[in-house]
PDB file of N, CA and C in Angstrom:
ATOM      1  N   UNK A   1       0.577  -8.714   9.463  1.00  0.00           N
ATOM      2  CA  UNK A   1       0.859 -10.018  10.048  1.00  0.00           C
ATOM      3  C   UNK A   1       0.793 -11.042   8.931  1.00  0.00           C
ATOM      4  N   UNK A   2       1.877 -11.801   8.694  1.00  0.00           N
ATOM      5  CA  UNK A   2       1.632 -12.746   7.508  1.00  0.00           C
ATOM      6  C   UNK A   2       0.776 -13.798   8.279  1.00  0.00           C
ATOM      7  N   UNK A   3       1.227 -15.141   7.245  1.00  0.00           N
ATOM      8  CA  UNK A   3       0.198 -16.181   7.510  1.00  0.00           C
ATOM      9  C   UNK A   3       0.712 -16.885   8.603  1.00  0.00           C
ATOM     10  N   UNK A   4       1.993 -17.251   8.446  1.00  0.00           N
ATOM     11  CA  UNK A   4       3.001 -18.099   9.674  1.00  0.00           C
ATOM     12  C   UNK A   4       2.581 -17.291  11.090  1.00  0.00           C
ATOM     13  N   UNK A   5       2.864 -15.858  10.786  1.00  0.00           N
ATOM     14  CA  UNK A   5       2.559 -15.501  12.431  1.00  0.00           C
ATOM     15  C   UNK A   5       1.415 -15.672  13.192  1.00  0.00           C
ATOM     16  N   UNK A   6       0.080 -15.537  12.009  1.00  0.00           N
ATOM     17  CA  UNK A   6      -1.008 -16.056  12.183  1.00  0.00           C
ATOM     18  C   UNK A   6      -1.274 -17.385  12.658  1.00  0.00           C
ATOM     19  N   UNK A   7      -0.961 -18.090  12.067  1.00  0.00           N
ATOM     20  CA  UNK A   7      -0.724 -19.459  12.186  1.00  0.00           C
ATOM     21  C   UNK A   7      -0.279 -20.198  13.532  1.00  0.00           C
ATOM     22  N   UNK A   8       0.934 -19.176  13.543  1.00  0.00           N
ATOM     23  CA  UNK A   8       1.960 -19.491  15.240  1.00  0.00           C
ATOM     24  C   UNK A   8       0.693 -18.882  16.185  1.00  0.00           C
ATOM     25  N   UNK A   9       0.498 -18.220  16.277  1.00  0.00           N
ATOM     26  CA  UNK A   9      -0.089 -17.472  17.060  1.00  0.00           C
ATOM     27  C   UNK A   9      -1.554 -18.737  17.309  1.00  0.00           C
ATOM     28  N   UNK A  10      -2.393 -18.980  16.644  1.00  0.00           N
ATOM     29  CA  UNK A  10      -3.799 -19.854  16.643  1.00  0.00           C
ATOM     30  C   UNK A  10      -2.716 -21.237  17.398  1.00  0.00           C
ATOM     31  N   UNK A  11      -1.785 -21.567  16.621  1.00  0.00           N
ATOM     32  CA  UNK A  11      -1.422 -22.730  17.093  1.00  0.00           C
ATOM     33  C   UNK A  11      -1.152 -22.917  18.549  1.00  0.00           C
ATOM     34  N   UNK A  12      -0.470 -21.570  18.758  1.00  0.00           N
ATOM     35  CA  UNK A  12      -0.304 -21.399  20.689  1.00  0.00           C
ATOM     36  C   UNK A  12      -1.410 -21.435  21.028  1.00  0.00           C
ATOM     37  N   UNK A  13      -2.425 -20.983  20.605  1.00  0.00           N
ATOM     38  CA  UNK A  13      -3.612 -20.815  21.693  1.00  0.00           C
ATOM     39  C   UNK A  13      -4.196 -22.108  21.563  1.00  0.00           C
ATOM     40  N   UNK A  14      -4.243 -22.892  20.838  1.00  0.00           N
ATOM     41  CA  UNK A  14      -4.848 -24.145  20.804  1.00  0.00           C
ATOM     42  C   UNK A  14      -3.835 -25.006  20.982  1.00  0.00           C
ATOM     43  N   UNK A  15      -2.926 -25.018  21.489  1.00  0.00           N
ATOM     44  CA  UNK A  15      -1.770 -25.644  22.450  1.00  0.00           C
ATOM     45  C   UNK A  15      -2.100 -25.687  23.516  1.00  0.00           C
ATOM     46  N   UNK A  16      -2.197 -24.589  24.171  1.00  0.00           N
ATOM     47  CA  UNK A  16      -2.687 -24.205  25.389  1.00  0.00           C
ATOM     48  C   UNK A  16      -3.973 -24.518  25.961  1.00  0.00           C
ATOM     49  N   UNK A  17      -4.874 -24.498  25.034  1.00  0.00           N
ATOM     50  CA  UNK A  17      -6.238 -24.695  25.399  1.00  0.00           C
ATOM     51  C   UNK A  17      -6.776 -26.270  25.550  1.00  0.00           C
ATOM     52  N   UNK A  18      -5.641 -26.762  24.703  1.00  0.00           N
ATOM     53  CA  UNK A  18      -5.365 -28.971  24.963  1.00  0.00           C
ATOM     54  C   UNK A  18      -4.553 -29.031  25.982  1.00  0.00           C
ATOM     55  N   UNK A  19      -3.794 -28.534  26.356  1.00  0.00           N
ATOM     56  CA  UNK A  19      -2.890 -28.657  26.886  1.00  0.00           C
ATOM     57  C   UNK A  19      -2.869 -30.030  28.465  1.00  0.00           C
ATOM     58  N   UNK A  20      -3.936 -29.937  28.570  1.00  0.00           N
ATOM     59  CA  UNK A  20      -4.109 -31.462  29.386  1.00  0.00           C
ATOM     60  C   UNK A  20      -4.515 -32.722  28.617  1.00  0.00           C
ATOM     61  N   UNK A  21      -5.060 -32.213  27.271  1.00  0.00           N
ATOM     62  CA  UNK A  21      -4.723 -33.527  26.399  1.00  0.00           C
ATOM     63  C   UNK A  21      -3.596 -33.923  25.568  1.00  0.00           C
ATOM     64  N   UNK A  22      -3.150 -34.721  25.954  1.00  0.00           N
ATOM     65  CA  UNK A  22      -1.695 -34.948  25.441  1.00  0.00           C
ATOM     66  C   UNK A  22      -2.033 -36.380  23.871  1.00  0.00           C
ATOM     67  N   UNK A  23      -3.367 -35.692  23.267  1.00  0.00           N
ATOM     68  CA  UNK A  23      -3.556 -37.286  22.451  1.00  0.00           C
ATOM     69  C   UNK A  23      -3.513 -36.090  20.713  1.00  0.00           C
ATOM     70  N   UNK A  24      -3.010 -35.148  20.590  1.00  0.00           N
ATOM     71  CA  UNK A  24      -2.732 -34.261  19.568  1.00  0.00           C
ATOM     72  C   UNK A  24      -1.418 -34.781  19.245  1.00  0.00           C
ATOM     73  N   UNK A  25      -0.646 -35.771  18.156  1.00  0.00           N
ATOM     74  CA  UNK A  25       0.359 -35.932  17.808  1.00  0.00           C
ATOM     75  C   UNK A  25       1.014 -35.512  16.679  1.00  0.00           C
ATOM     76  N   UNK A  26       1.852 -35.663  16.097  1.00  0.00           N
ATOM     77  CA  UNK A  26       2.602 -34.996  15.244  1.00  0.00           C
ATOM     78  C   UNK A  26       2.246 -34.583  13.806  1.00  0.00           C
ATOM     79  N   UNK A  27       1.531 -35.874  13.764  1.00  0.00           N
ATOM     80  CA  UNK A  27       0.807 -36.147  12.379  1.00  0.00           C
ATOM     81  C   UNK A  27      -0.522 -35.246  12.301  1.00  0.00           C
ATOM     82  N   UNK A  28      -0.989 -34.974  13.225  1.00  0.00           N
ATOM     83  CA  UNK A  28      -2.077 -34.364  13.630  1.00  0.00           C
ATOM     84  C   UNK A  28      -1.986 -32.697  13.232  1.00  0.00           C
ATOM     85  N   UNK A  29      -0.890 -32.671  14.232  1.00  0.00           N
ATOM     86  CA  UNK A  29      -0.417 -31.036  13.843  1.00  0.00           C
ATOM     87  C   UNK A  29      -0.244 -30.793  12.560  1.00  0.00           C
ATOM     88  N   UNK A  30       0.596 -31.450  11.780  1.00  0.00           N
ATOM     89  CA  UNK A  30       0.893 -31.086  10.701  1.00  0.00           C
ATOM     90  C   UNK A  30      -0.193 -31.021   9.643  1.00  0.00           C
ATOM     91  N   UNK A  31      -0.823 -31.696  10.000  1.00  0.00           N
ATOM     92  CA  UNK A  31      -2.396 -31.712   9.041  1.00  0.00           C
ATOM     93  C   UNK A  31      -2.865 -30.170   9.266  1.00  0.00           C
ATOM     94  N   UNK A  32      -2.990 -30.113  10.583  1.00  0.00           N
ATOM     95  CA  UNK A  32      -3.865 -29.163  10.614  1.00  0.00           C
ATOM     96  C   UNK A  32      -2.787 -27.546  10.616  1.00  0.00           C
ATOM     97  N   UNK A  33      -1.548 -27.528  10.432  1.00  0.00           N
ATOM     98  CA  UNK A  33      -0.876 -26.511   9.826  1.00  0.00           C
ATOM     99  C   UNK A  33      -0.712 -26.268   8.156  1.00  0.00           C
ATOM    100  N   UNK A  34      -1.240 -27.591   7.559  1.00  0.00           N
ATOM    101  CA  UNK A  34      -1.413 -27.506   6.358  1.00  0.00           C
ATOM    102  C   UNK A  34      -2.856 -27.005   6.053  1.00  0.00           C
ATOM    103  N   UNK A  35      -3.719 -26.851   6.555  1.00  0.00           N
ATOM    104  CA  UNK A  35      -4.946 -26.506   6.342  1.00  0.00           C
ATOM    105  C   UNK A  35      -5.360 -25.189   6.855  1.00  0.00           C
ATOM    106  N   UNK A  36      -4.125 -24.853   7.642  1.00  0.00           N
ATOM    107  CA  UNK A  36      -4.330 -23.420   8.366  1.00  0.00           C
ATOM    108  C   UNK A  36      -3.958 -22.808   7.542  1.00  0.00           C
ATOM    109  N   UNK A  37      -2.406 -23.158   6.891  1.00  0.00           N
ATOM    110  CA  UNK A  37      -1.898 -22.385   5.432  1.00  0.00           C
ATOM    111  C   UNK A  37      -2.255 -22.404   4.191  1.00  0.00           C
ATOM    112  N   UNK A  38      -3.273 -23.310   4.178  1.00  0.00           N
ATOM    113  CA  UNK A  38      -4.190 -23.214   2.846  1.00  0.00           C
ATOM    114  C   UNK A  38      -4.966 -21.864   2.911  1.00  0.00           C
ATOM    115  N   UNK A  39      -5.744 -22.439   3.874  1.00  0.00           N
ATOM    116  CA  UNK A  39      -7.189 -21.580   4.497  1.00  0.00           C
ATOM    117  C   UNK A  39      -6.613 -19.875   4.670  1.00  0.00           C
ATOM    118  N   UNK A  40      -5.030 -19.478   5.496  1.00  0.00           N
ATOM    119  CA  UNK A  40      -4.744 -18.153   5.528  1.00  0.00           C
ATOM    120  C   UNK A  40      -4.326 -17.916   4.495  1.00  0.00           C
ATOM    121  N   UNK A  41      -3.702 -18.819   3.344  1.00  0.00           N
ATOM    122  CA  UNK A  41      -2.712 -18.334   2.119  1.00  0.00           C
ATOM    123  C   UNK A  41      -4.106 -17.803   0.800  1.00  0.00           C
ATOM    124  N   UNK A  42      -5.640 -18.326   1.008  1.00  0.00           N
ATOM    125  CA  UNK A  42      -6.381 -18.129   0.553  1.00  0.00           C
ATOM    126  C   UNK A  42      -6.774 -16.457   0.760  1.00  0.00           C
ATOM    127  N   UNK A  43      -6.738 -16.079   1.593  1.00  0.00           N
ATOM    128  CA  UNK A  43      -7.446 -14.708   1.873  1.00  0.00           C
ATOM    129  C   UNK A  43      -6.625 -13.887   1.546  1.00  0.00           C
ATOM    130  N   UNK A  44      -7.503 -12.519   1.507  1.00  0.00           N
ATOM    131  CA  UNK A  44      -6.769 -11.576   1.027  1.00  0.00           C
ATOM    132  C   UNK A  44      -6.404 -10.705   1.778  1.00  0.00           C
ATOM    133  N   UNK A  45      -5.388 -10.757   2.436  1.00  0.00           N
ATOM    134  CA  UNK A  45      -5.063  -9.837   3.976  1.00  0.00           C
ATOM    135  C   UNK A  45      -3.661  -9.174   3.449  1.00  0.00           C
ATOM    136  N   UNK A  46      -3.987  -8.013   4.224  1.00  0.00           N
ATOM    137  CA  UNK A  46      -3.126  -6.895   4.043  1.00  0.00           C
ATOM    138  C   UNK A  46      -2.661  -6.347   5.123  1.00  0.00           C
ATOM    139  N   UNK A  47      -1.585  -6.058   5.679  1.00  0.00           N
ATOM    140  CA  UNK A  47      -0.772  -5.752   6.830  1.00  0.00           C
ATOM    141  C   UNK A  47      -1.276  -4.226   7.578  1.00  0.00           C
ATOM    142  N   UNK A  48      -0.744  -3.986   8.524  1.00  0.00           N
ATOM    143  CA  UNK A  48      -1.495  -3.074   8.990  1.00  0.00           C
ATOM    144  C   UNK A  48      -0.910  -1.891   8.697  1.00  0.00           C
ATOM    145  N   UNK A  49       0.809  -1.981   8.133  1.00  0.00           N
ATOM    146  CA  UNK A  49       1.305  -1.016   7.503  1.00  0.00           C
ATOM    147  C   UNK A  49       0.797  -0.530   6.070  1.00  0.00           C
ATOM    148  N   UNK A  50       0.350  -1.705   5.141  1.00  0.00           N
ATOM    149  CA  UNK A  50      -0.072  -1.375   3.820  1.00  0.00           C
ATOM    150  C   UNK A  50      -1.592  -0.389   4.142  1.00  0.00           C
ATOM    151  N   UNK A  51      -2.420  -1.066   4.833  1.00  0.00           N
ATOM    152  CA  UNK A  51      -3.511  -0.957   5.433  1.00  0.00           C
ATOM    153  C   UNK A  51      -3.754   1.075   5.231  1.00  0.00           C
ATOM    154  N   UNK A  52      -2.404   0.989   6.644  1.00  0.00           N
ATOM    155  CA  UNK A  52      -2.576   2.612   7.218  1.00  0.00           C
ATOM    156  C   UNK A  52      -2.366   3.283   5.762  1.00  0.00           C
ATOM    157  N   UNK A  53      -1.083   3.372   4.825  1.00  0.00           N
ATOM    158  CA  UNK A  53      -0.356   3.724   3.815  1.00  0.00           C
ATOM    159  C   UNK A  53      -2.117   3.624   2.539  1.00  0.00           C
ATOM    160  N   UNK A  54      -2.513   3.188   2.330  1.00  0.00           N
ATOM    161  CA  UNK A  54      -3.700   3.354   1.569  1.00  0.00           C
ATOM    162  C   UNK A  54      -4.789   4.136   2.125  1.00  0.00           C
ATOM    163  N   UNK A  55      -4.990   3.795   3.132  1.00  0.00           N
ATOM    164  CA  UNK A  55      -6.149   4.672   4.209  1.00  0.00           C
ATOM    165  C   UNK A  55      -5.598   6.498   3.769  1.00  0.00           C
ATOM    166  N   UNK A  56      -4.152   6.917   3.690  1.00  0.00           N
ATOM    167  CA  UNK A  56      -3.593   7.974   3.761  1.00  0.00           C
ATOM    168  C   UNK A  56      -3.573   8.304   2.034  1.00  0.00           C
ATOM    169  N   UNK A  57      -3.525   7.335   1.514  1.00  0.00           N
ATOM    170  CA  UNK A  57      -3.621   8.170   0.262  1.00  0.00           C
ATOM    171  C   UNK A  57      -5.393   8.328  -0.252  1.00  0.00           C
ATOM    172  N   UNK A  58      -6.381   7.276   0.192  1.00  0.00           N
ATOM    173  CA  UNK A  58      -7.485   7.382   0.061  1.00  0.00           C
ATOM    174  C   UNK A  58      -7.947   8.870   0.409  1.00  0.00           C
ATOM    175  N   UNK A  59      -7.576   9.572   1.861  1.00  0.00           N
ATOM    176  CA  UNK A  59      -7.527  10.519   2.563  1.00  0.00           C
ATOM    177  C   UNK A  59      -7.093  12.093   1.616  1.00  0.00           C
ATOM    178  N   UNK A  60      -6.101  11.312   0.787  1.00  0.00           N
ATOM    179  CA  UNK A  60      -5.008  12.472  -0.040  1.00  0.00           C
ATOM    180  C   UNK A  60      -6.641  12.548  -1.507  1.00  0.00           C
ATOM    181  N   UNK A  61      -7.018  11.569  -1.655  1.00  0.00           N
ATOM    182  CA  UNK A  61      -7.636  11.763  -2.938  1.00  0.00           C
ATOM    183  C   UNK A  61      -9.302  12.378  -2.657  1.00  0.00           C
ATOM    184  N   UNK A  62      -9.063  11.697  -1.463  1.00  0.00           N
ATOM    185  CA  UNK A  62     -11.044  12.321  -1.099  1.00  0.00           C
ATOM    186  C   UNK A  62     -10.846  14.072  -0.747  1.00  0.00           C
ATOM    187  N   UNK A  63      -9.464  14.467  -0.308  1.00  0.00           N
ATOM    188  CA  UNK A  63      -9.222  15.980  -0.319  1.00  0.00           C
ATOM    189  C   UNK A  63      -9.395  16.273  -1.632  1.00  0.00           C
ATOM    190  N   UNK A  64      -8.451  16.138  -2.424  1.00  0.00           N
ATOM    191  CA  UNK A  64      -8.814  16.584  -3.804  1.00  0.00           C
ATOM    192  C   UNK A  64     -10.161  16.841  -4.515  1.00  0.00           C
ATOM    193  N   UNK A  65     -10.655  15.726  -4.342  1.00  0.00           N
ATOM    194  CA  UNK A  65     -11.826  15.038  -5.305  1.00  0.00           C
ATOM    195  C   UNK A  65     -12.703  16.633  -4.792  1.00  0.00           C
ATOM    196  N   UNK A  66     -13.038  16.853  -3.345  1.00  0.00           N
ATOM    197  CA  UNK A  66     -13.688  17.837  -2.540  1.00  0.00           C
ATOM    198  C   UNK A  66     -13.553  19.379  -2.924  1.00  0.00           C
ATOM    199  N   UNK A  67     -12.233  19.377  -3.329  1.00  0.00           N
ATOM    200  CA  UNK A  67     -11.451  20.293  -3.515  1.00  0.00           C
ATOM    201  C   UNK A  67     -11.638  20.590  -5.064  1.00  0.00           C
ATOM    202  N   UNK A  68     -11.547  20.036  -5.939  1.00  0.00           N
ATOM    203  CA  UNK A  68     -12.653  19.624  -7.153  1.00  0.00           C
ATOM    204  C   UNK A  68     -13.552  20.074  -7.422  1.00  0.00           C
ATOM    205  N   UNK A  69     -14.596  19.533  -6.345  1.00  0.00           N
ATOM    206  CA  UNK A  69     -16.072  19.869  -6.379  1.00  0.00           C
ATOM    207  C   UNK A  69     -16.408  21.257  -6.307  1.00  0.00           C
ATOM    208  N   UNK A  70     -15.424  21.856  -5.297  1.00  0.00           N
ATOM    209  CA  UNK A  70     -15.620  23.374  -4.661  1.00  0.00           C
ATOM    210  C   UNK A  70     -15.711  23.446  -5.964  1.00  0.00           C
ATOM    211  N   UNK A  71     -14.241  24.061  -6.418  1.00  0.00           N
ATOM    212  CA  UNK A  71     -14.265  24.732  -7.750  1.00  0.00           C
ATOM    213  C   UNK A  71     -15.491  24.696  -9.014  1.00  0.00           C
ATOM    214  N   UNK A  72     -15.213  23.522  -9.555  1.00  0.00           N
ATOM    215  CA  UNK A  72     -16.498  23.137 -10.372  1.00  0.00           C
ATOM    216  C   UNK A  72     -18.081  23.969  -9.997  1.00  0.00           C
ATOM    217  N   UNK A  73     -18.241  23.792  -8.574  1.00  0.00           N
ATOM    218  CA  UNK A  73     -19.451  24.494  -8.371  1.00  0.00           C
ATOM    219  C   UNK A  73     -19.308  26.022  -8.378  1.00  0.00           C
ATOM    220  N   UNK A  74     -17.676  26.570  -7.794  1.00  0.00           N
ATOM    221  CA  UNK A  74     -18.100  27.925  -8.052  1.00  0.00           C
ATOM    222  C   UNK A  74     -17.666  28.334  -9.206  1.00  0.00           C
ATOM    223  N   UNK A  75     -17.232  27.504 -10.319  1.00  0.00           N
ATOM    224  CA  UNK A  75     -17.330  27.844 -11.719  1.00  0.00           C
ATOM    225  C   UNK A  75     -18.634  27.928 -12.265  1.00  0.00           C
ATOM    226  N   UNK A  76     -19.288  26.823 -12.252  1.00  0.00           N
ATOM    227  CA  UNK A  76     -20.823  27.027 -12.125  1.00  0.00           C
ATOM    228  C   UNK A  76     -21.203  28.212 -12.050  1.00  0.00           C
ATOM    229  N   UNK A  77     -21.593  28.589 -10.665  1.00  0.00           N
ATOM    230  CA  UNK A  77     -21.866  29.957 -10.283  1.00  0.00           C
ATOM    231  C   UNK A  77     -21.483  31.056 -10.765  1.00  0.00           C
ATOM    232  N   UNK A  78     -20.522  30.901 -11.864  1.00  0.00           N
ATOM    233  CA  UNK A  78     -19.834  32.397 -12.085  1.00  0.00           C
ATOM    234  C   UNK A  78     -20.440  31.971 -13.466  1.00  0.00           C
ATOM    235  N   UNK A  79     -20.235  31.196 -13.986  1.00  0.00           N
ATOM    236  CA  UNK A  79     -21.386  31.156 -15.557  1.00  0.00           C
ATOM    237  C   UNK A  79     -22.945  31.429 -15.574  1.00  0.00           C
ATOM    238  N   UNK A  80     -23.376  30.500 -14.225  1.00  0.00           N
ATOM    239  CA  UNK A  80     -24.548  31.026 -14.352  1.00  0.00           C
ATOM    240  C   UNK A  80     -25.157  32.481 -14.010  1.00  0.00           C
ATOM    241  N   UNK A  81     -23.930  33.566 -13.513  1.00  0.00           N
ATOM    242  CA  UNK A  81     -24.409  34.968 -12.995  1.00  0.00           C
ATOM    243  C   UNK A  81     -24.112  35.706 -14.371  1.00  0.00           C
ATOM    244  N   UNK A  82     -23.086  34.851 -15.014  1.00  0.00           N
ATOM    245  CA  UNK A  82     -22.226  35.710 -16.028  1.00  0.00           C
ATOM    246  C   UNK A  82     -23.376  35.581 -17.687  1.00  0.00           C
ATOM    247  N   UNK A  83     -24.158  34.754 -16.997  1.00  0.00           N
ATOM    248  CA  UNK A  83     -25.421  34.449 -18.229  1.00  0.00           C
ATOM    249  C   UNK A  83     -26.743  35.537 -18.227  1.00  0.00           C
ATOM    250  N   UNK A  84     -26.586  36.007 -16.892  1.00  0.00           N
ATOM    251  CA  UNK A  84     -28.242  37.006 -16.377  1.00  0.00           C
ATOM    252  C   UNK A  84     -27.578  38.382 -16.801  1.00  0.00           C
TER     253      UNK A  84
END
């Protein structure tokens, strides 16, 4: 979700939630869409596609890394029998 949709999205709900106060004017909004896009353009957010797509290679490397370890240890084991 970028920042705009973010943005659209908070702005509806706090549309809605004034919505019997009619004293929010133009100048108003715009202030506070400039401060929403400061405030979201600040963070460090990542989509839920990038998100999943890293989660899956994190997944790809913690197999390995495991897969790694096996070995290493039963290399281990075969030096240390191959020493007695």
């Amino acid at each position: 979700m970028n920042s705009d949709d973010l943005y659209n999205q908070f702005q509806n709900n706090f549309t809605d939630a004034l919505s019997g106060a009619q004293s929010i004017n133009g100048e108003l909004q715009q202030l506070l869409r400039a401060a929403m896009t400061k405030t979201l353009d600040g963070l460090d957010i990542v989509s839920r596609d990038e998100f999943d797509a890293q989660q899956a290679v994190l997944l790809r490397s913690r197999k390995k890394i495991d897969t790694l370890e096996q070995q290493l240890t039963e290399l281990e084991t075969l030096l240390t029998n191959q020493d007695k």
